[in-house]
C-alpha atoms as a PDB file:
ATOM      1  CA  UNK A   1      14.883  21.534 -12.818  1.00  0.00           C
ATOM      2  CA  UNK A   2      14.859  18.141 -10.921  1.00  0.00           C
ATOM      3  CA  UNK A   3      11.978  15.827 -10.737  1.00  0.00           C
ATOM      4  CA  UNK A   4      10.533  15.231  -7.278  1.00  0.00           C
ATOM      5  CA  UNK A   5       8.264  11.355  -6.655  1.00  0.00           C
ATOM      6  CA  UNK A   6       5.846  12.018  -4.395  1.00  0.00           C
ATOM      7  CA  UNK A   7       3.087   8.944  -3.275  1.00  0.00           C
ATOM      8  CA  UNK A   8       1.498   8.336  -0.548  1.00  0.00           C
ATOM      9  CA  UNK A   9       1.876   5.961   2.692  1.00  0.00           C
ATOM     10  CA  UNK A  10      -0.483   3.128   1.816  1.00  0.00           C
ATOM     11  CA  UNK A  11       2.807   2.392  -0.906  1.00  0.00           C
ATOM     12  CA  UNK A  12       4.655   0.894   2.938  1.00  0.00           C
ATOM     13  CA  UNK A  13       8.089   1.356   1.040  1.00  0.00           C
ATOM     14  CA  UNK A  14      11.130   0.701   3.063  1.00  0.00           C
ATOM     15  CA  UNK A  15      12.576   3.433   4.705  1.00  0.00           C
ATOM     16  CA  UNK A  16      15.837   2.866   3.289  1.00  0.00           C
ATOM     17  CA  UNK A  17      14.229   3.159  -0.371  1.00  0.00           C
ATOM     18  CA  UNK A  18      12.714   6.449   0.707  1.00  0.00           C
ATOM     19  CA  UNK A  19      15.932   7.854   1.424  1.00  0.00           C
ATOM     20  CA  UNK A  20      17.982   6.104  -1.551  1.00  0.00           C
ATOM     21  CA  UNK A  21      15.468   7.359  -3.637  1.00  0.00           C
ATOM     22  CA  UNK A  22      14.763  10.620  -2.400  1.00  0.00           C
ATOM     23  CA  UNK A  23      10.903   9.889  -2.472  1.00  0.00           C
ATOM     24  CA  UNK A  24       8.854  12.040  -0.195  1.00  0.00           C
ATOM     25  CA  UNK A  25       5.014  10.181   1.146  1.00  0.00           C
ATOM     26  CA  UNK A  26       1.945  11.901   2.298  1.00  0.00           C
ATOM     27  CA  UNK A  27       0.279  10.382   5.479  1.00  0.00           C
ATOM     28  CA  UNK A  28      -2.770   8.819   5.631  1.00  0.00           C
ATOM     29  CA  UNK A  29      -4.941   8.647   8.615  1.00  0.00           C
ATOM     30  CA  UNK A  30      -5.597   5.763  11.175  1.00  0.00           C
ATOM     31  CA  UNK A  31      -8.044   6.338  13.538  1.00  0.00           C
ATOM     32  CA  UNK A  32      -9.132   4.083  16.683  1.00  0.00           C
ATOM     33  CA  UNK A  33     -12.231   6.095  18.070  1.00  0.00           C
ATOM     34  CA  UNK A  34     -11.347   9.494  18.523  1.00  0.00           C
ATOM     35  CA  UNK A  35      -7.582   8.925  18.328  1.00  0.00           C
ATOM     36  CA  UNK A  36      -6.033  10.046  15.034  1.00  0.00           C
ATOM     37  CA  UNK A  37      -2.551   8.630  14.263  1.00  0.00           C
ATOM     38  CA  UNK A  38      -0.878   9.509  11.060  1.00  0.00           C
ATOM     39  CA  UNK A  39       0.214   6.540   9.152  1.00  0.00           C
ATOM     40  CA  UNK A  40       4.006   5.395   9.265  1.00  0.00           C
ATOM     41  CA  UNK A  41       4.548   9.120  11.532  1.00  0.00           C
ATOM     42  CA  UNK A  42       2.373   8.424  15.111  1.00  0.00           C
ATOM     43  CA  UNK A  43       2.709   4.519  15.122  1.00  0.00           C
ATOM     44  CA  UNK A  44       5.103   1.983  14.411  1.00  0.00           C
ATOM     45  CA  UNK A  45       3.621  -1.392  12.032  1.00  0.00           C
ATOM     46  CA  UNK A  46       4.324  -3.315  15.614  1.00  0.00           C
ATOM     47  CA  UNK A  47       2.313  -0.576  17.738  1.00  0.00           C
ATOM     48  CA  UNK A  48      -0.474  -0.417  15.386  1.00  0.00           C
ATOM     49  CA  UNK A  49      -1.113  -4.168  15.071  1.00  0.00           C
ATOM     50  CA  UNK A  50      -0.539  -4.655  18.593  1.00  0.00           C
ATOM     51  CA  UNK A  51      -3.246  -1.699  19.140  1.00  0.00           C
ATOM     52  CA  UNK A  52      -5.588  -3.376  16.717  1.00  0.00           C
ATOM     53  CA  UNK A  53      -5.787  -6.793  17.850  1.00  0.00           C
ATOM     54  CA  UNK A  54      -6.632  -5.228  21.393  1.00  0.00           C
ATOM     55  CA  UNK A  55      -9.475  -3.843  20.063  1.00  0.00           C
ATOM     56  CA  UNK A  56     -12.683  -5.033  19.615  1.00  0.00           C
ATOM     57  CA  UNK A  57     -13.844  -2.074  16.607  1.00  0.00           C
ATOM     58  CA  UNK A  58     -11.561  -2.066  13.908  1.00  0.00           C
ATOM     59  CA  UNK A  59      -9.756   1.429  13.225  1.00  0.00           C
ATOM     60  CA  UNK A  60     -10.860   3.353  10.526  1.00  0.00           C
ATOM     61  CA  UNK A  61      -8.751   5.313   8.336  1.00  0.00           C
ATOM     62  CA  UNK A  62      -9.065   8.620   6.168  1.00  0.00           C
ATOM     63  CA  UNK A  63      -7.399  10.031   3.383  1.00  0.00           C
ATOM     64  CA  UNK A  64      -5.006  12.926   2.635  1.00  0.00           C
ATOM     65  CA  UNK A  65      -7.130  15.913   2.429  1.00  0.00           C
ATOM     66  CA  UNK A  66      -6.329  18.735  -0.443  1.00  0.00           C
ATOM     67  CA  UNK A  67      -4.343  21.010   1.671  1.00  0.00           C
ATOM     68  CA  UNK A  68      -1.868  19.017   2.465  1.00  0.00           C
ATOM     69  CA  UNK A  69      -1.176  18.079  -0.890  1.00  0.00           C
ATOM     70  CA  UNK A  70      -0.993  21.859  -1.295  1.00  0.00           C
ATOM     71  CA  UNK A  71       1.129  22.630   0.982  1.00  0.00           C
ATOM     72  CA  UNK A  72       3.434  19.492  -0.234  1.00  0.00           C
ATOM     73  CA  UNK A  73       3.470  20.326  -3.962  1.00  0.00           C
ATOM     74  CA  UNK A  74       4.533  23.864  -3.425  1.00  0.00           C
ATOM     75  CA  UNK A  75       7.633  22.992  -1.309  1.00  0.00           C
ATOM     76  CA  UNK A  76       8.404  21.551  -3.760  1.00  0.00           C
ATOM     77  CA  UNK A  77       7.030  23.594  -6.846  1.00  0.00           C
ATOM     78  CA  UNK A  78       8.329  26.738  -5.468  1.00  0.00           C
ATOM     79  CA  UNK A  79      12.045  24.745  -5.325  1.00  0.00           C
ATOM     80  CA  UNK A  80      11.894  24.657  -9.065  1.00  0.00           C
ATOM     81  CA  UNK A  81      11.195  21.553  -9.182  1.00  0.00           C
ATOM     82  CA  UNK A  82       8.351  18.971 -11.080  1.00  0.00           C
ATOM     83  CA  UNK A  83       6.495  16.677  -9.244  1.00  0.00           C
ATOM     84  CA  UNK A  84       4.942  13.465 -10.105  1.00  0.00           C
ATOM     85  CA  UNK A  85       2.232  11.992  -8.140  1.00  0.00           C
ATOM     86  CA  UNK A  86       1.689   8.256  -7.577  1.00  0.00           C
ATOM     87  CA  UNK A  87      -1.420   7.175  -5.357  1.00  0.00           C
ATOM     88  CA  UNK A  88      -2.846   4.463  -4.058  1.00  0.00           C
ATOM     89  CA  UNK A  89      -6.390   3.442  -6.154  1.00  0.00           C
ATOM     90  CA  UNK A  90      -8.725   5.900  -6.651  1.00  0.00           C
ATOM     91  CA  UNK A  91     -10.791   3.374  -6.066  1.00  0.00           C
ATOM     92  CA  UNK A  92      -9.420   2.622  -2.517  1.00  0.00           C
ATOM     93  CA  UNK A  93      -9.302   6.082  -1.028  1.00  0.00           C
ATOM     94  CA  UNK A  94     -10.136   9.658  -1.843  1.00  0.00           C
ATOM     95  CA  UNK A  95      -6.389  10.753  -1.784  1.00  0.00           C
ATOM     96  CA  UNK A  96      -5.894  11.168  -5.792  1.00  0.00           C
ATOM     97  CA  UNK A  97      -8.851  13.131  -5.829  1.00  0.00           C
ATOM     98  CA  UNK A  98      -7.502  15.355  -3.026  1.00  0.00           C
ATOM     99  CA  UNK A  99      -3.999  15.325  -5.226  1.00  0.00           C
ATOM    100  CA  UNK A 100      -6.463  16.219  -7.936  1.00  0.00           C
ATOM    101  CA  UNK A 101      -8.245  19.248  -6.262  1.00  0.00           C
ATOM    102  CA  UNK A 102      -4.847  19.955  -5.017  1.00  0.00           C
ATOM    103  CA  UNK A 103      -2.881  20.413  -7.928  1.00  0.00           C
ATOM    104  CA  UNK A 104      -6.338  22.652  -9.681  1.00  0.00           C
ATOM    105  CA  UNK A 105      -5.828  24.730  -6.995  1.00  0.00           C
ATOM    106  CA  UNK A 106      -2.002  25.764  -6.966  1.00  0.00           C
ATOM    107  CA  UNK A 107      -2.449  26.373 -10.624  1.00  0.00           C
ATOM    108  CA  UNK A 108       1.193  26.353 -11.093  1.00  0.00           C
ATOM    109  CA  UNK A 109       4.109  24.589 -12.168  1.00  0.00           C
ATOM    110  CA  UNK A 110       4.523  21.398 -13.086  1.00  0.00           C
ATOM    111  CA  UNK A 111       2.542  18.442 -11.316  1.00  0.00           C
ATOM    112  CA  UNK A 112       1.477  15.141 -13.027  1.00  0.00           C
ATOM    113  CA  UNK A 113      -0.527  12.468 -11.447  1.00  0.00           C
ATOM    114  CA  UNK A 114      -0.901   9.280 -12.069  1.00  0.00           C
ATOM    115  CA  UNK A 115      -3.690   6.878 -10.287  1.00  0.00           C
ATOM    116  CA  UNK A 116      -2.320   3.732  -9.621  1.00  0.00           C
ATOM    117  CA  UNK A 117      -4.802   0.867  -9.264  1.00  0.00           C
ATOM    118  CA  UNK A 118      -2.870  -0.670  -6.982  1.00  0.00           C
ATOM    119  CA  UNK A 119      -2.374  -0.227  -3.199  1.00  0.00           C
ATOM    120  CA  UNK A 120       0.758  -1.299  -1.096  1.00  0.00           C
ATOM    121  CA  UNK A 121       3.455  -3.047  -2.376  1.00  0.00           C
ATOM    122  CA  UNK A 122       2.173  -3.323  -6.050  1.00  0.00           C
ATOM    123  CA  UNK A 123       2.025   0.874  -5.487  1.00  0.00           C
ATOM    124  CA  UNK A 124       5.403   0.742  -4.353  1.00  0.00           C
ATOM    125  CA  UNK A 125       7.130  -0.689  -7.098  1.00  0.00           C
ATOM    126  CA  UNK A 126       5.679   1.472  -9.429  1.00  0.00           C
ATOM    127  CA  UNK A 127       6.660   4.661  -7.176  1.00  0.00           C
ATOM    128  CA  UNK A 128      10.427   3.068  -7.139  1.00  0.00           C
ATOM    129  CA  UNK A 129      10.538   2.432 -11.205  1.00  0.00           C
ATOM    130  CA  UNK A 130       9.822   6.321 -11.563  1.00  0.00           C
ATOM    131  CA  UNK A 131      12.190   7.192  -8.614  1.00  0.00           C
ATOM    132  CA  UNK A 132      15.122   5.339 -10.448  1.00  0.00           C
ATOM    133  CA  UNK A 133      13.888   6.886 -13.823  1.00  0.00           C
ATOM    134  CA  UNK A 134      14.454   9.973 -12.501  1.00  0.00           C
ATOM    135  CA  UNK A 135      17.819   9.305 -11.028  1.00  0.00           C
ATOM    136  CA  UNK A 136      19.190   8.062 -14.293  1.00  0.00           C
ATOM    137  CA  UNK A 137      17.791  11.419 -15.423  1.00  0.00           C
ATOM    138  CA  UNK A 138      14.849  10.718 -17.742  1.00  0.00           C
ATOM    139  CA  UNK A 139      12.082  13.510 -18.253  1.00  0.00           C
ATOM    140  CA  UNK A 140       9.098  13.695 -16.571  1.00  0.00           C
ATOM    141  CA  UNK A 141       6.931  12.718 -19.598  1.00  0.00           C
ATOM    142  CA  UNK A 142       9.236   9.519 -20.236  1.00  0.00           C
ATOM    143  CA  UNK A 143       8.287   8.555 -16.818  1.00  0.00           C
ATOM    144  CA  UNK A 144       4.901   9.093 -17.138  1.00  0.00           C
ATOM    145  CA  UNK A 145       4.630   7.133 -20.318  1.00  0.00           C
ATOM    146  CA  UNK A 146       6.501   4.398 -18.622  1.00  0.00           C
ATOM    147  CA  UNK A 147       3.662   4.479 -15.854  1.00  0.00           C
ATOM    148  CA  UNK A 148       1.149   4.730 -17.143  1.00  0.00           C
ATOM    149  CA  UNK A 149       1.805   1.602 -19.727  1.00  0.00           C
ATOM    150  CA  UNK A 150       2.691  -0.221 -16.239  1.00  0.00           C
ATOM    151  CA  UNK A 151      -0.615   0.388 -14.650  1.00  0.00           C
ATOM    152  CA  UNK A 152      -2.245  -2.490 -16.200  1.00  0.00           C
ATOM    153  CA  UNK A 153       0.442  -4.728 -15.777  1.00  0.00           C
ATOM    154  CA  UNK A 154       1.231  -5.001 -12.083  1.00  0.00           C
ATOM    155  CA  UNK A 155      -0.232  -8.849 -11.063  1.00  0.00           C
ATOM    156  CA  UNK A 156      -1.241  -8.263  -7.128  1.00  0.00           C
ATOM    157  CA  UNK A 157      -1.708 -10.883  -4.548  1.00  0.00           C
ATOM    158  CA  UNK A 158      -2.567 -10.942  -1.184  1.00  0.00           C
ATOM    159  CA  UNK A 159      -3.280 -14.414   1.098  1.00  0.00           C
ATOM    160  CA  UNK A 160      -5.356 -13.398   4.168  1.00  0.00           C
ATOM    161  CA  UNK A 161      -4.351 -15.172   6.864  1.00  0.00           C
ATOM    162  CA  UNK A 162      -7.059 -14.112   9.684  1.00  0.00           C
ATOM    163  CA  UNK A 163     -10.325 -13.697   8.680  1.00  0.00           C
ATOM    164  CA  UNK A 164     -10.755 -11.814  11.975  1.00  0.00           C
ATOM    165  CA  UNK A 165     -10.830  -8.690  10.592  1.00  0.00           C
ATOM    166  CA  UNK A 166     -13.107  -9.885   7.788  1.00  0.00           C
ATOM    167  CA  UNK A 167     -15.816 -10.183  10.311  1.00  0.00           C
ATOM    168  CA  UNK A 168     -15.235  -6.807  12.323  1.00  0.00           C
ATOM    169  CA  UNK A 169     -15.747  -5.140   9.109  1.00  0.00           C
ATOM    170  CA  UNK A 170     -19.121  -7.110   8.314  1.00  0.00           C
ATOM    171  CA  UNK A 171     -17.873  -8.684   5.278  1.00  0.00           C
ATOM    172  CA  UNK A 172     -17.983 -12.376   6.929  1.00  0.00           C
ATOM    173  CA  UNK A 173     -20.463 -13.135   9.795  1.00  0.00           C
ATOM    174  CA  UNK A 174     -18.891 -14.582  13.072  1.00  0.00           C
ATOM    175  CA  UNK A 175     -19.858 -18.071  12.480  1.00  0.00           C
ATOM    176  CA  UNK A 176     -18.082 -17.976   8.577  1.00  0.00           C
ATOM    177  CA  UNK A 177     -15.084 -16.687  10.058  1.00  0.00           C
ATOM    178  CA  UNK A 178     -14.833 -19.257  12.671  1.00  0.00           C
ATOM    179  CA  UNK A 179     -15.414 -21.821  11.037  1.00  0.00           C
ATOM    180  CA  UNK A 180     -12.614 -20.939   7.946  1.00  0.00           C
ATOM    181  CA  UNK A 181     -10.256 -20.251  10.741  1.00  0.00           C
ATOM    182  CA  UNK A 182     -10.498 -23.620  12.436  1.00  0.00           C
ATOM    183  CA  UNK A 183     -10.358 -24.985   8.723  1.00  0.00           C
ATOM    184  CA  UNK A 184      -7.332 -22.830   7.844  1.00  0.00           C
ATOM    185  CA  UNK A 185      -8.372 -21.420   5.252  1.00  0.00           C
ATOM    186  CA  UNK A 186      -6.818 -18.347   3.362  1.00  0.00           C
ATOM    187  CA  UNK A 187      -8.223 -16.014   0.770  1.00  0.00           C
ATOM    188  CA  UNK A 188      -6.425 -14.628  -1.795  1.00  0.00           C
ATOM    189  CA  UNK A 189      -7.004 -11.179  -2.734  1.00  0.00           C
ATOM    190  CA  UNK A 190      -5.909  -9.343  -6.392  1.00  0.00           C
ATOM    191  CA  UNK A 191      -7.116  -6.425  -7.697  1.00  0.00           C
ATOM    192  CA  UNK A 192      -8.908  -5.798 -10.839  1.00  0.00           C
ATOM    193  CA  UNK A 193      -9.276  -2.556 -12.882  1.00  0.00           C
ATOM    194  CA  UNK A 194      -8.345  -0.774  -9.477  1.00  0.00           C
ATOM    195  CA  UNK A 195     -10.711  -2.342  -7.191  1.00  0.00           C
ATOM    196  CA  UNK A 196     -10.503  -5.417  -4.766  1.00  0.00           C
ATOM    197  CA  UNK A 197     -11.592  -8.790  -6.268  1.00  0.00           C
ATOM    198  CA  UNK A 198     -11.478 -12.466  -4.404  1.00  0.00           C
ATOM    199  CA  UNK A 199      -8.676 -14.258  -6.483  1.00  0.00           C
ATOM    200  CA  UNK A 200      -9.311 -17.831  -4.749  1.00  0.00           C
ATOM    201  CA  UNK A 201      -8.558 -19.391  -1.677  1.00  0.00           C
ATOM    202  CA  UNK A 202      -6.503 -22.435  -0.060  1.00  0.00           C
ATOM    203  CA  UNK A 203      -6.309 -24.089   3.108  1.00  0.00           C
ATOM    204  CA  UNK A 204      -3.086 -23.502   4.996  1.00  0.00           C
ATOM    205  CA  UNK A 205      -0.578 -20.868   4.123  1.00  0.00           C
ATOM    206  CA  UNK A 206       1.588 -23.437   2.144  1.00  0.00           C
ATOM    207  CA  UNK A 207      -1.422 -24.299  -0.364  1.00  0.00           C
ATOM    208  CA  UNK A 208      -1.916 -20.463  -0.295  1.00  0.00           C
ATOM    209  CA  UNK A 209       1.507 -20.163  -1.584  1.00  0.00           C
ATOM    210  CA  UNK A 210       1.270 -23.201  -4.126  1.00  0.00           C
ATOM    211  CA  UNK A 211      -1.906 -21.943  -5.325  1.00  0.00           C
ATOM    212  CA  UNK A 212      -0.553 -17.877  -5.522  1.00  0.00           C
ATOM    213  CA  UNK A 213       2.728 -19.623  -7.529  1.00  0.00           C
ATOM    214  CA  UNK A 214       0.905 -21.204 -10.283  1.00  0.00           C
ATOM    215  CA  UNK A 215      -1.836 -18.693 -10.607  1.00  0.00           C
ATOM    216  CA  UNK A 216       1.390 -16.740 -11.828  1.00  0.00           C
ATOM    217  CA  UNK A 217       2.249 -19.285 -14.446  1.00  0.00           C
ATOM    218  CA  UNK A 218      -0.778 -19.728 -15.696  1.00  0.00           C
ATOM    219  CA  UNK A 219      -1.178 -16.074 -16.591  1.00  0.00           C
ATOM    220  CA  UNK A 220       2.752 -16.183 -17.937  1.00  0.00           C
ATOM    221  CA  UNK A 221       4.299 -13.712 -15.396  1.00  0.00           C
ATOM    222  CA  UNK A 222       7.911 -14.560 -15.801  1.00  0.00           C
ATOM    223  CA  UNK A 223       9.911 -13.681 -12.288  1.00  0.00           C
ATOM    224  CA  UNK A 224      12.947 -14.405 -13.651  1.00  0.00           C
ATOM    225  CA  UNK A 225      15.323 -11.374 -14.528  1.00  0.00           C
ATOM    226  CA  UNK A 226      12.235  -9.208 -12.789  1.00  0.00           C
ATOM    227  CA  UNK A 227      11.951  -6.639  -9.857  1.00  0.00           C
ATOM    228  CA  UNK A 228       9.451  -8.391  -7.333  1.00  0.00           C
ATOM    229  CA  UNK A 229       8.083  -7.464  -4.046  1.00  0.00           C
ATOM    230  CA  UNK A 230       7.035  -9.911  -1.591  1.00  0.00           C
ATOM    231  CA  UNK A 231       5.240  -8.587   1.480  1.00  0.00           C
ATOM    232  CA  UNK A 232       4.091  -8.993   5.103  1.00  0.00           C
ATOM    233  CA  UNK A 233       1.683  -7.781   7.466  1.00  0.00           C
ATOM    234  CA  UNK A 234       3.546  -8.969  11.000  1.00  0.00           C
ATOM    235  CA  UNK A 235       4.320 -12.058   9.632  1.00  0.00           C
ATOM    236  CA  UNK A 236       8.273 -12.039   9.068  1.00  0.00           C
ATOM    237  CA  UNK A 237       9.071 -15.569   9.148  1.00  0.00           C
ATOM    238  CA  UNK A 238       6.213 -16.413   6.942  1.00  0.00           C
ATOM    239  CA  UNK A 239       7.749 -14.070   4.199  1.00  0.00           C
ATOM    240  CA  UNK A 240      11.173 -15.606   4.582  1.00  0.00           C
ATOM    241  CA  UNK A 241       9.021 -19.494   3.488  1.00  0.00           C
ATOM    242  CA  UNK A 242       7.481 -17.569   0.919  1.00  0.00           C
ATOM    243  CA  UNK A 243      10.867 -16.008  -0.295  1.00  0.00           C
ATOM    244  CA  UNK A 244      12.565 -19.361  -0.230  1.00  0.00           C
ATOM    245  CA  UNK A 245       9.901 -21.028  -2.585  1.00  0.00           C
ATOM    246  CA  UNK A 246       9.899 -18.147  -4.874  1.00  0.00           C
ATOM    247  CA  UNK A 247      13.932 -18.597  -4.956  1.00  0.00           C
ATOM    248  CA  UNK A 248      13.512 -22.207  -6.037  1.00  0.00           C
ATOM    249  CA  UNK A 249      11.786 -21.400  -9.117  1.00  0.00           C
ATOM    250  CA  UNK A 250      13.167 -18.442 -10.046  1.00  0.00           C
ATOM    251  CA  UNK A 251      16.160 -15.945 -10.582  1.00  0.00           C
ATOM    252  CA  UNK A 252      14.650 -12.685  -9.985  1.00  0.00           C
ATOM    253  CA  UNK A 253      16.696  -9.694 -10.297  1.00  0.00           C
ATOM    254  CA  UNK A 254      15.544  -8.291  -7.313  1.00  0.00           C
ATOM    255  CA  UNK A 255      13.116  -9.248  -4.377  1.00  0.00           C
ATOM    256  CA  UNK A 256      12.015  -6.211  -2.164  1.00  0.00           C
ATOM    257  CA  UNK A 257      10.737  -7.049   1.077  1.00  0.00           C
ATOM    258  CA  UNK A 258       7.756  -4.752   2.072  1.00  0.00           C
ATOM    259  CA  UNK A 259       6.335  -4.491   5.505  1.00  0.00           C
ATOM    260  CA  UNK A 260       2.364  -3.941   5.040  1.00  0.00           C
ATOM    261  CA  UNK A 261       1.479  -0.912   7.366  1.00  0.00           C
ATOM    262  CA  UNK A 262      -1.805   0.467   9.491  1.00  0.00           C
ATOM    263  CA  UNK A 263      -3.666   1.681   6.642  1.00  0.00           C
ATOM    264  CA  UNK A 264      -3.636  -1.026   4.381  1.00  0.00           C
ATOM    265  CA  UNK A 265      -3.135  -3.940   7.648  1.00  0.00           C
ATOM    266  CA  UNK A 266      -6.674  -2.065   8.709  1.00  0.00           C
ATOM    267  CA  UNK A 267      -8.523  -4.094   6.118  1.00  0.00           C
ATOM    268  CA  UNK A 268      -5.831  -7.256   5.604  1.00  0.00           C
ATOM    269  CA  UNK A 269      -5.380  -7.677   9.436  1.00  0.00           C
ATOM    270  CA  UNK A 270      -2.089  -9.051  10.486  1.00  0.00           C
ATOM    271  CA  UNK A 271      -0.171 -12.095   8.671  1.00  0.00           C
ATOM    272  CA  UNK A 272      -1.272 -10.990   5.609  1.00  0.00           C
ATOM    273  CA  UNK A 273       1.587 -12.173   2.999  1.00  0.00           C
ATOM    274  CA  UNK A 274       1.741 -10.629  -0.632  1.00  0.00           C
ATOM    275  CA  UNK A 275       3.677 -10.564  -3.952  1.00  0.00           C
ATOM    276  CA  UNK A 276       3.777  -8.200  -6.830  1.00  0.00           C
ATOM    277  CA  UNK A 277       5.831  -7.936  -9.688  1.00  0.00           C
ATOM    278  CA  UNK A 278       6.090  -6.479 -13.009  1.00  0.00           C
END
């Protein structure tokens, strides 16, 4: 009986993980009026940012829905396999309640579920840590353990660099987000207990980054010898700064570059930059 890591697409792992790792995502939904794209399937990160900032309504996005976690788990269920389920914040989206209802309904085999508390690229490192569990053949309750004493411990950041989208979705009125634009300044996002919280803020991306870097010392994350993600939301050469000050102070063991995609870059907007780490 193998073990099968399921999550969903708000985790924006590489593609290249996916495969290495045999981990198999769930689309959520992006919609722009009354076009429906599925996430990381109908649009590519460059079509859907390109789409967005063309539009004057920002796109709205949906959840998985409980059949097609259904009719996911029992591929794999009926393969003889066990699953284990890691979402995106329950507090986020309605897609571990669907993988909730979904798993009540089958009523058979195997299927744990774990709700993250995270989104993105703090998602996605837990998903690969129970991936590579799996691979070096630990059970599905050792992975579950390991989880779920993880969930707690992922530090999140995001810097904002646009407060465009900000005001589309009424959380900033025109004026406040012209006026921090022309003063360059950044918010930086975490998340607390599952839910979004306002971390601080900087002006210019390189304070952003100063201010992100010794947040993390002063809470005693230690990068060296760790698995960190860095991330970016159409903002490539930012990420490679970023990576190159992160470098100077530390000896990770691994940096995984993340691309933020359409369900997550809905709320962020592009240029977002992010790291996470355990």
């Amino acid at each position: 009986m193998a073990i099968k890591i399921i999550t969903d697409s708000t985790s924006d792992l590489p593609e290249y993980l996916l495969e290495e790792l045999d981990i198999s995502i769930v689309p959520l939904k992006v919609l722009f009026g009354e076009e429906v794209y599925r996430d990381r399937i109908d649009l590519s990160n460059p079509e859907f940012y390109a789409k967005m900032s063309g539009h004057k309504e920002l796109p709205t996005t949906a959840q998985v829905n409980p059949g097609e976690f259904i009719e996911e788990f029992s591929k794999h269920i009926d393969g003889g396999n066990e699953i284990i389920g890691i979402f995106i914040s329950s507090k986020l989206s309605g897609t571990f309640s669907s993988a909730v209802i979904a798993k009540e309904t089958l009523a058979k085999g195997q299927i744990y579920l774990i709700d993250s508390k995270n989104a993105s690229f703090g998602l996605g490192l837990m998903v690969i840590e129970a991936a590579r569990m799996a691979k070096q053949g630990k059970t599905a309750q050792e992975i579950v353990v390991r989880l779920e004493s993880l969930i707690d411990s992922v530090p999140f950041y995001g810097i904002i660099d646009n407060l465009e989208n900000l005001k589309k979705g009424g959380r900033l009125s025109s004026t406040g987000a012209f006026a921090g634009n022309l003063l360059g300044i950044k918010p930086i996002i975490s998340l607390k207990d599952g839910a979004v919280v306002m971390a601080g803020k900087a002006r210019g991306l390189k304070k952003a980054y100063s201010w992100v870097l010794e947040d993390i010392k002063s809470k005693n994350y230690d990068l060296n010898g760790k698995s960190v993600a860095i991330a970016h939301a159409a903002a490539k050469d930012d990420l490679a700064e970023f990576k190159q000050l992160i470098l100077k102070e530390y000896k990770p063991k691994e940096i995984i570059e993340f691309e933020i995609g359409a369900v997550i870059g809905t709320h962020t907007g592009g240029g977002c930059i992010g790291i996470s780490c355990f």
